[in-house]
Structure formats: C-alpha cells, structure tokens
Protein backbone atom coordinates (compact mmCIF):
# COMPACT_ATOMS: atom_id res chain seq x y z
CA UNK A 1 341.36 82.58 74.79
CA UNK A 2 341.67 79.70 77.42
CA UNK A 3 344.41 80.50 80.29
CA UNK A 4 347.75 78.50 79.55
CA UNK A 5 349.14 79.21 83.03
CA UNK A 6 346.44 78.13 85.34
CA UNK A 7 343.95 75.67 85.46
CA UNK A 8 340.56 76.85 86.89
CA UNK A 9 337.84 75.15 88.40
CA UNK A 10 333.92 76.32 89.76
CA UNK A 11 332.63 73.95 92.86
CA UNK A 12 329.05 74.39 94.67
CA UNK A 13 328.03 74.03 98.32
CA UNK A 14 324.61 74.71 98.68
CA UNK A 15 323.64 78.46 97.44
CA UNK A 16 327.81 79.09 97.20
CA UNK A 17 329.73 79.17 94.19
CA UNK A 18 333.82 79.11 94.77
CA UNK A 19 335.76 79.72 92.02
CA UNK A 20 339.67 78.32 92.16
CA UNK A 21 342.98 78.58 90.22
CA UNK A 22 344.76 75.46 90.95
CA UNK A 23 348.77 75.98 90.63
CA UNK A 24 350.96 73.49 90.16
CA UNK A 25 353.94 73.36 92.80
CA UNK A 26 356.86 75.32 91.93
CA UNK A 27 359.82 73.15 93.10
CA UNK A 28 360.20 69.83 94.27
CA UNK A 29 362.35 70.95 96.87
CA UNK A 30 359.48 73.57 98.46
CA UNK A 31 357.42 70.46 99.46
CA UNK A 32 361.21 68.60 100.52
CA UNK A 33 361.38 71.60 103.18
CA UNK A 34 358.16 70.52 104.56
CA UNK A 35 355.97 73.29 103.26
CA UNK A 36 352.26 71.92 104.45
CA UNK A 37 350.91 74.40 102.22
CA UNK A 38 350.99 71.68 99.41
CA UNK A 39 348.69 69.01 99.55
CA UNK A 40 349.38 65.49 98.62
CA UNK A 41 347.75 65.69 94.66
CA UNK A 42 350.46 68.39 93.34
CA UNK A 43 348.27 71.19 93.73
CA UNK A 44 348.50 74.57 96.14
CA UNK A 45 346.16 74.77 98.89
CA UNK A 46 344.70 78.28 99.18
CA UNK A 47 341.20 80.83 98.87
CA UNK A 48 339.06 80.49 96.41
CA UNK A 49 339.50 83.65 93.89
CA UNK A 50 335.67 84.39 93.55
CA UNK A 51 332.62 83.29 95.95
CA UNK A 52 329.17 84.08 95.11
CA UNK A 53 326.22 82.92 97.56
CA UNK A 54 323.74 85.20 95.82
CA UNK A 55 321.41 82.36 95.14
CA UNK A 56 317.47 81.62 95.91
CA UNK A 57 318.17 77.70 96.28
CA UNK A 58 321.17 74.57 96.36
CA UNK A 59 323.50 75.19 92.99
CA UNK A 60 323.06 71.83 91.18
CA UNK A 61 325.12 72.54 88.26
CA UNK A 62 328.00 74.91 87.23
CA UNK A 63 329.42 75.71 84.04
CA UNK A 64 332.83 78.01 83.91
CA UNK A 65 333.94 79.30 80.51
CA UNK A 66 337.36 78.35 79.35
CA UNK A 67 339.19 81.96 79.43
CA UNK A 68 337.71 81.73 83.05
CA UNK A 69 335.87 85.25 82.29
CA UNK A 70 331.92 84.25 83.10
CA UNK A 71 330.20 81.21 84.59
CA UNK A 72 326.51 79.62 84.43
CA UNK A 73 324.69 78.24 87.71
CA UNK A 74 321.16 76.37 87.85
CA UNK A 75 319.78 75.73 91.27
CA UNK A 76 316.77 73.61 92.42
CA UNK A 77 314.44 75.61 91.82
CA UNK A 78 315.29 76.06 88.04
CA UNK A 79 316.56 79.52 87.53
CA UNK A 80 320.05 79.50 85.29
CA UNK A 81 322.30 82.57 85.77
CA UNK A 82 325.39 83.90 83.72
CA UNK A 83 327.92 85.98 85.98
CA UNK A 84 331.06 88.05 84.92
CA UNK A 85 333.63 86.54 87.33
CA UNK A 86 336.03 89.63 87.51
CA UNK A 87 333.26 92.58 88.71
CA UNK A 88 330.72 89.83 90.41
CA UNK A 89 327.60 90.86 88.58
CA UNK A 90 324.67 88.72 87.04
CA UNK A 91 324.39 89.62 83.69
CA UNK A 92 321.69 87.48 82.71
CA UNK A 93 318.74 85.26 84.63
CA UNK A 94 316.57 82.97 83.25
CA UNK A 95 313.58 81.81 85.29
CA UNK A 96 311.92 78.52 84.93
C-alpha cells in the first residue's frame, strides 16, 4: 500500500542512490519566523533516508516502488538490481 503521509523520491549521482521523504511544511508561520530550514518549493530540507553507493558503474535509471519498500537501479554497464530499502540488501542482480 502506497504511503499517504509522505511523498518519496530515489535520485542518482554517479554510483549513489539517495533515497528522500519530502514533507510538506507544517505551518505557515514556521517559515514566517524565518526558519531557513524550508526551502523556497514548500518542501523540508534534510538527509536523505537511505544511500547506497554499492554500484560497479554511473546509475542511469531508478525505479522506487510506491509503498517505498524496494527500488530497481541500472547502471552503464547494464546490470539492473532490486534492493529492500529498510535492511539495505540486494535481493536480486541481473547481469547484462
């Protein structure tokens, strides 16, 4: 079942996948303190909630299931792997 608090989104830099919740902002009046910890698009700045750099070559596509549980990565050099996001571990590999 898809999360209906959170929005979640995979992005790739080079052999790193970072996996993010974006939250909305709470209050108006947080960012009317002058909280910089909100950025200008409605969304909360902080750490990714997953990172995994355990590939051979440059992630060139990503592919996060909607309940947010596992993800797919391809890289360059053709090899597609399927992670489980909450214990980090590959559970599948295919080679090209």
């Amino acid at each position: 079942m898809p999360h209906k608090n959170s929005e979640m989104l995979a992005t790739a830099t080079s052999i790193r996948v970072d996996i993010w919740r974006l939250q909305q902002k709470k209050q108006k009046a947080e960012e009317e303190k002058g909280d910089d910890s909100f950025s200008d698009d409605g969304f909360d700045q902080q750490e990714p909630l997953h990172s995994f750099s355990r590939f051979d070559d440059a992630v060139t596509a990503i592919k996060l299931r909607e309940d947010g549980q596992v993800f797919l990565a391809g890289d360059k050099l053709g090899t597609i792997a399927l992670y489980e996001l909450n214990q980090k571990i590959k559970l599948r590999e295919y080679k090209n």
